[in-house]
C-alpha atoms as a PDB file:
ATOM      1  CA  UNK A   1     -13.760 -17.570   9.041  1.00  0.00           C
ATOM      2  CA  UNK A   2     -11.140 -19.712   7.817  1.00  0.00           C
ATOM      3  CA  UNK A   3      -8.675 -21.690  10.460  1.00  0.00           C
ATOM      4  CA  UNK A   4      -6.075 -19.418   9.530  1.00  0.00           C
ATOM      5  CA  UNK A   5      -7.586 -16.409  10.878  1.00  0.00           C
ATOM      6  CA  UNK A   6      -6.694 -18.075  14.378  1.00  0.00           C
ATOM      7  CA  UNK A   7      -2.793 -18.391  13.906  1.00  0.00           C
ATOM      8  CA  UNK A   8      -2.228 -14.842  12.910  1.00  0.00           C
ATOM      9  CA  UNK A   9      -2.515 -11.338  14.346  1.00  0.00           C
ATOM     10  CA  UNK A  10      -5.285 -10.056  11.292  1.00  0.00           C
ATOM     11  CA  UNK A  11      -2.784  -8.327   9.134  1.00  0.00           C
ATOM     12  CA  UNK A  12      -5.467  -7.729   6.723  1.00  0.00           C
ATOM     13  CA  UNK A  13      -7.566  -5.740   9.344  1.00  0.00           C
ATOM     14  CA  UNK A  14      -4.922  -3.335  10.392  1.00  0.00           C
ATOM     15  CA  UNK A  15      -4.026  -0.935   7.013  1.00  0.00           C
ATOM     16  CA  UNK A  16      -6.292   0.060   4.450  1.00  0.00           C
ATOM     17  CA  UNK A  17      -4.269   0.269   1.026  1.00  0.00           C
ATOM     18  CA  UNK A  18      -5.796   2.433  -1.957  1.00  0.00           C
ATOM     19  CA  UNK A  19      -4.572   2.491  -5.998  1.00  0.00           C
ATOM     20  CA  UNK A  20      -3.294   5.739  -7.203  1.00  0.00           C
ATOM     21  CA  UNK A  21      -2.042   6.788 -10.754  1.00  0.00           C
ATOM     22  CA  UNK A  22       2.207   6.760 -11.005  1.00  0.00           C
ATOM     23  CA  UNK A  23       3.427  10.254 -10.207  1.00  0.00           C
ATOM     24  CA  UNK A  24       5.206  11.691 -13.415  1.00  0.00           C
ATOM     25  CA  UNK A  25       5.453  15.357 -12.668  1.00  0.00           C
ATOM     26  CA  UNK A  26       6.757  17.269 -10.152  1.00  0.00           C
ATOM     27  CA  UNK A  27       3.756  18.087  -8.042  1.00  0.00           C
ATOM     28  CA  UNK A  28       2.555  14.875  -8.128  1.00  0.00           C
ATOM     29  CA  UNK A  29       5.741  13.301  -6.545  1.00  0.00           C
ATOM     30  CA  UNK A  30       5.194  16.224  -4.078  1.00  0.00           C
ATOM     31  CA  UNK A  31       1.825  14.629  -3.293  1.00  0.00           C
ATOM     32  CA  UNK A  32       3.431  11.491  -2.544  1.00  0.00           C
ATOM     33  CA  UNK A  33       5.955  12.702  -0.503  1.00  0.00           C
ATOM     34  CA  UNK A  34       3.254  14.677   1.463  1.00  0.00           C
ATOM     35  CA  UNK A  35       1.848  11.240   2.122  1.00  0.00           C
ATOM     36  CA  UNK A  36       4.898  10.383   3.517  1.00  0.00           C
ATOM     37  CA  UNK A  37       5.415  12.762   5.785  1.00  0.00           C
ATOM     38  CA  UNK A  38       2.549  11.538   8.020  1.00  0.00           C
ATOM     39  CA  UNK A  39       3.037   8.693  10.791  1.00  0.00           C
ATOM     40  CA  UNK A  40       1.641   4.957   9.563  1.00  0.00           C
ATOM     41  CA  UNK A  41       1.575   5.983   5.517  1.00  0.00           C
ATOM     42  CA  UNK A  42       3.922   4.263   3.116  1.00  0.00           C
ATOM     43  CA  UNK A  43       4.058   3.640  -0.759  1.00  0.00           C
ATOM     44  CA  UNK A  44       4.611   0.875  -2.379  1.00  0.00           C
ATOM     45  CA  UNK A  45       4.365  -0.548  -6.029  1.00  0.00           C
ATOM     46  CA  UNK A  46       3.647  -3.766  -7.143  1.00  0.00           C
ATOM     47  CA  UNK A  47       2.456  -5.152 -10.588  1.00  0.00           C
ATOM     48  CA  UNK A  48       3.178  -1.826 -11.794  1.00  0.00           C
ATOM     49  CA  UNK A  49       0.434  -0.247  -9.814  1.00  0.00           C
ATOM     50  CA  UNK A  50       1.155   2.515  -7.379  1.00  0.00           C
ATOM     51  CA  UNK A  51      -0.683   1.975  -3.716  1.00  0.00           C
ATOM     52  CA  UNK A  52      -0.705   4.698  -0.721  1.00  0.00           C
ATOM     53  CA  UNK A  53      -0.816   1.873   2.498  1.00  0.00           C
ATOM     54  CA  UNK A  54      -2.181   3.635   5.729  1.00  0.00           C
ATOM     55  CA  UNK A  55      -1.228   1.757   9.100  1.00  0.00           C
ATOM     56  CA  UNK A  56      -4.644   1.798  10.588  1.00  0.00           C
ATOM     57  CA  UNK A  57      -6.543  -0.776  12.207  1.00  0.00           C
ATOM     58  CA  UNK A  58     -10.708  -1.679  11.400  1.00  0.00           C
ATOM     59  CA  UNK A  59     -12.001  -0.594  14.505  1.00  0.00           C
ATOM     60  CA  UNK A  60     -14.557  -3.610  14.681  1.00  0.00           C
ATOM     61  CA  UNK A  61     -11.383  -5.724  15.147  1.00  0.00           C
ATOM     62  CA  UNK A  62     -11.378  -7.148  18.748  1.00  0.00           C
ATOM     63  CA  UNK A  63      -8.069  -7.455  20.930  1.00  0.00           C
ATOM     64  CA  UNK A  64      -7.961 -10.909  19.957  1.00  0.00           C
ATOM     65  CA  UNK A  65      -7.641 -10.105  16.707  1.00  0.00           C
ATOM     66  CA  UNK A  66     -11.166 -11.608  15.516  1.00  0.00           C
ATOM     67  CA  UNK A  67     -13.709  -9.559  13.519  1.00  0.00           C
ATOM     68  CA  UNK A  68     -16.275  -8.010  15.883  1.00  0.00           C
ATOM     69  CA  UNK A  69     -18.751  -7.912  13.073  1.00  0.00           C
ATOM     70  CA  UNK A  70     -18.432 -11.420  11.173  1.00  0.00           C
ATOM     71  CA  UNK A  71     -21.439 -11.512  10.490  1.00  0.00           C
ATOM     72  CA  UNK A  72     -22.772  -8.424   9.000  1.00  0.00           C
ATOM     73  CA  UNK A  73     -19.097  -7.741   7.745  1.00  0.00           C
ATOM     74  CA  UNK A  74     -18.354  -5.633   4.842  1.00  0.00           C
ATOM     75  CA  UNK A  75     -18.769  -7.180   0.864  1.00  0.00           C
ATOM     76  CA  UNK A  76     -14.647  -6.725   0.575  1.00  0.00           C
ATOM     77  CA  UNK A  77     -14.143  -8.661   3.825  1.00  0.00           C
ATOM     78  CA  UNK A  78     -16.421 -11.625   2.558  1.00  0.00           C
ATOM     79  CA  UNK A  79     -14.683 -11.821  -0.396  1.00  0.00           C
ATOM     80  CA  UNK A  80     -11.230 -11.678   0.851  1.00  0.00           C
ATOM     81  CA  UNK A  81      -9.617 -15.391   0.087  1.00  0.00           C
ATOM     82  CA  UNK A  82      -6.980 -16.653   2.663  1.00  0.00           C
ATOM     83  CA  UNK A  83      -5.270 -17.557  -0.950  1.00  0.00           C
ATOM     84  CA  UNK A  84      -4.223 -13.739  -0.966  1.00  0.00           C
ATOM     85  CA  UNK A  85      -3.593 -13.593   2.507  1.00  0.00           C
ATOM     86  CA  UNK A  86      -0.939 -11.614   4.270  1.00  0.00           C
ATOM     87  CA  UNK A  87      -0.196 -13.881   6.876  1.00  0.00           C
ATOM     88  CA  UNK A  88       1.494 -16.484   4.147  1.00  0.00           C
ATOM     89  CA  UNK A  89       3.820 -13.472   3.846  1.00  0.00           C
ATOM     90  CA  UNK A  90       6.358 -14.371   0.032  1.00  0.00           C
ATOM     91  CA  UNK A  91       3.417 -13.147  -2.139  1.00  0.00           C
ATOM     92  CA  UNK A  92       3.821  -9.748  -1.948  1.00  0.00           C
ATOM     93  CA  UNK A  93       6.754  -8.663  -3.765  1.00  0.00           C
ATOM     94  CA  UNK A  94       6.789  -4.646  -4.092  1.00  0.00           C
ATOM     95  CA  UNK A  95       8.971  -3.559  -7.443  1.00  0.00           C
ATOM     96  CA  UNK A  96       9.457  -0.589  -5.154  1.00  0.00           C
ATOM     97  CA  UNK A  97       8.690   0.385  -1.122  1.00  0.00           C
ATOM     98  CA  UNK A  98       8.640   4.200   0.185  1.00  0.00           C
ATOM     99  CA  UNK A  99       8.523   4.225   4.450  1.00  0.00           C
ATOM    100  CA  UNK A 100       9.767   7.875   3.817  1.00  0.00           C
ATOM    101  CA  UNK A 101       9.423  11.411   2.350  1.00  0.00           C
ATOM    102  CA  UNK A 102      13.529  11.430   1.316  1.00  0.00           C
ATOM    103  CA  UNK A 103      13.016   7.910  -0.323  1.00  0.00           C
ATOM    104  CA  UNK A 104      10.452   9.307  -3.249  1.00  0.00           C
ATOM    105  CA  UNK A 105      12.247  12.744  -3.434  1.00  0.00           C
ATOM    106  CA  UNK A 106      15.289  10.924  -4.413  1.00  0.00           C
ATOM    107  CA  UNK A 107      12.879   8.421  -6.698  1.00  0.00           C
ATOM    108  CA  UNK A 108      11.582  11.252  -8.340  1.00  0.00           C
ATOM    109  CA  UNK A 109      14.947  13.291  -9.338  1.00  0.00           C
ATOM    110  CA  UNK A 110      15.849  10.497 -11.135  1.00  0.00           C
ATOM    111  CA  UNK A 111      12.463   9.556 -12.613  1.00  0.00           C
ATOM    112  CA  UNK A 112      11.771  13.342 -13.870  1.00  0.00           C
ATOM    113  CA  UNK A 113      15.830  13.524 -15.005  1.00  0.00           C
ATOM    114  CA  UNK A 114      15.019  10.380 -17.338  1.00  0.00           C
ATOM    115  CA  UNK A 115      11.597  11.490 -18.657  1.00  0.00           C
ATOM    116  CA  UNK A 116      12.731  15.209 -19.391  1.00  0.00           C
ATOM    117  CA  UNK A 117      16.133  13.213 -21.096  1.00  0.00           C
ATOM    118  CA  UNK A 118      14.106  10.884 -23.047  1.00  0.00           C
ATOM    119  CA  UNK A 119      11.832  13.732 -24.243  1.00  0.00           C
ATOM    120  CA  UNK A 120      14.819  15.638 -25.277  1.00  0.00           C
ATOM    121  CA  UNK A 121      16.851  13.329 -27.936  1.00  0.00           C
ATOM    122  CA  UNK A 122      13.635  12.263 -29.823  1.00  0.00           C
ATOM    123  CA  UNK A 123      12.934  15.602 -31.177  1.00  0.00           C
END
């Protein structure tokens, strides 16, 4: 465990964030804003890749914010660099952030509006 686990509060421990494909119909920006509607979940985009963030902490993670199971951790926990790590905070810059459901309904109108206009002066 790198020094740098000891300055900060395990950031990386306490969410679980999971790729999904970009809603581009209806029902699948009704998905997202499902997600939304429950307590800890947010959206956010970055690199163009959609990702559905659950606040929700590993429950091997002591109160002093240590791993309780360092040593027979999961593969995804050994690999994680402190290059990519969330306590240097600047290197994760979401193209877009949804906290809630009104935020992706109002995404969405005007996502669906441009898609069904685009579709409609081609041909």
């Amino acid at each position: 465990m790198g020094s740098i686990c000891h300055k900060c509060s395990a950031i990386c421990c306490r969410y679980v964030a999971l790729p999904f494909d970009e809603p581009t119909t209806e029902a699948a920006f009704q998905e997202a804003r499902w997600f939304l509607l429950h307590k800890g979940v947010t959206i956010f985009v970055t690199d163009g890749q959609w990702y559905i963030s659950m606040a929700t902490p590993c429950e091997h993670l002591s109160e002093a914010g240590l791993c309780g199971i360092y040593e027979t951790r999961p593969t995804i926990c050994r690999e994680y660099s402190d290059r990519r790590c969330d306590y240097h905070g600047g290197d994760y810059e979401y193209s877009m952030f949804f906290t809630h459901p009104d935020q992706i309904a109002r995404y969405a109108e005007k996502a669906l509006a441009k898609r069904k206009g685009g579709k409609g002066r081609g041909g």
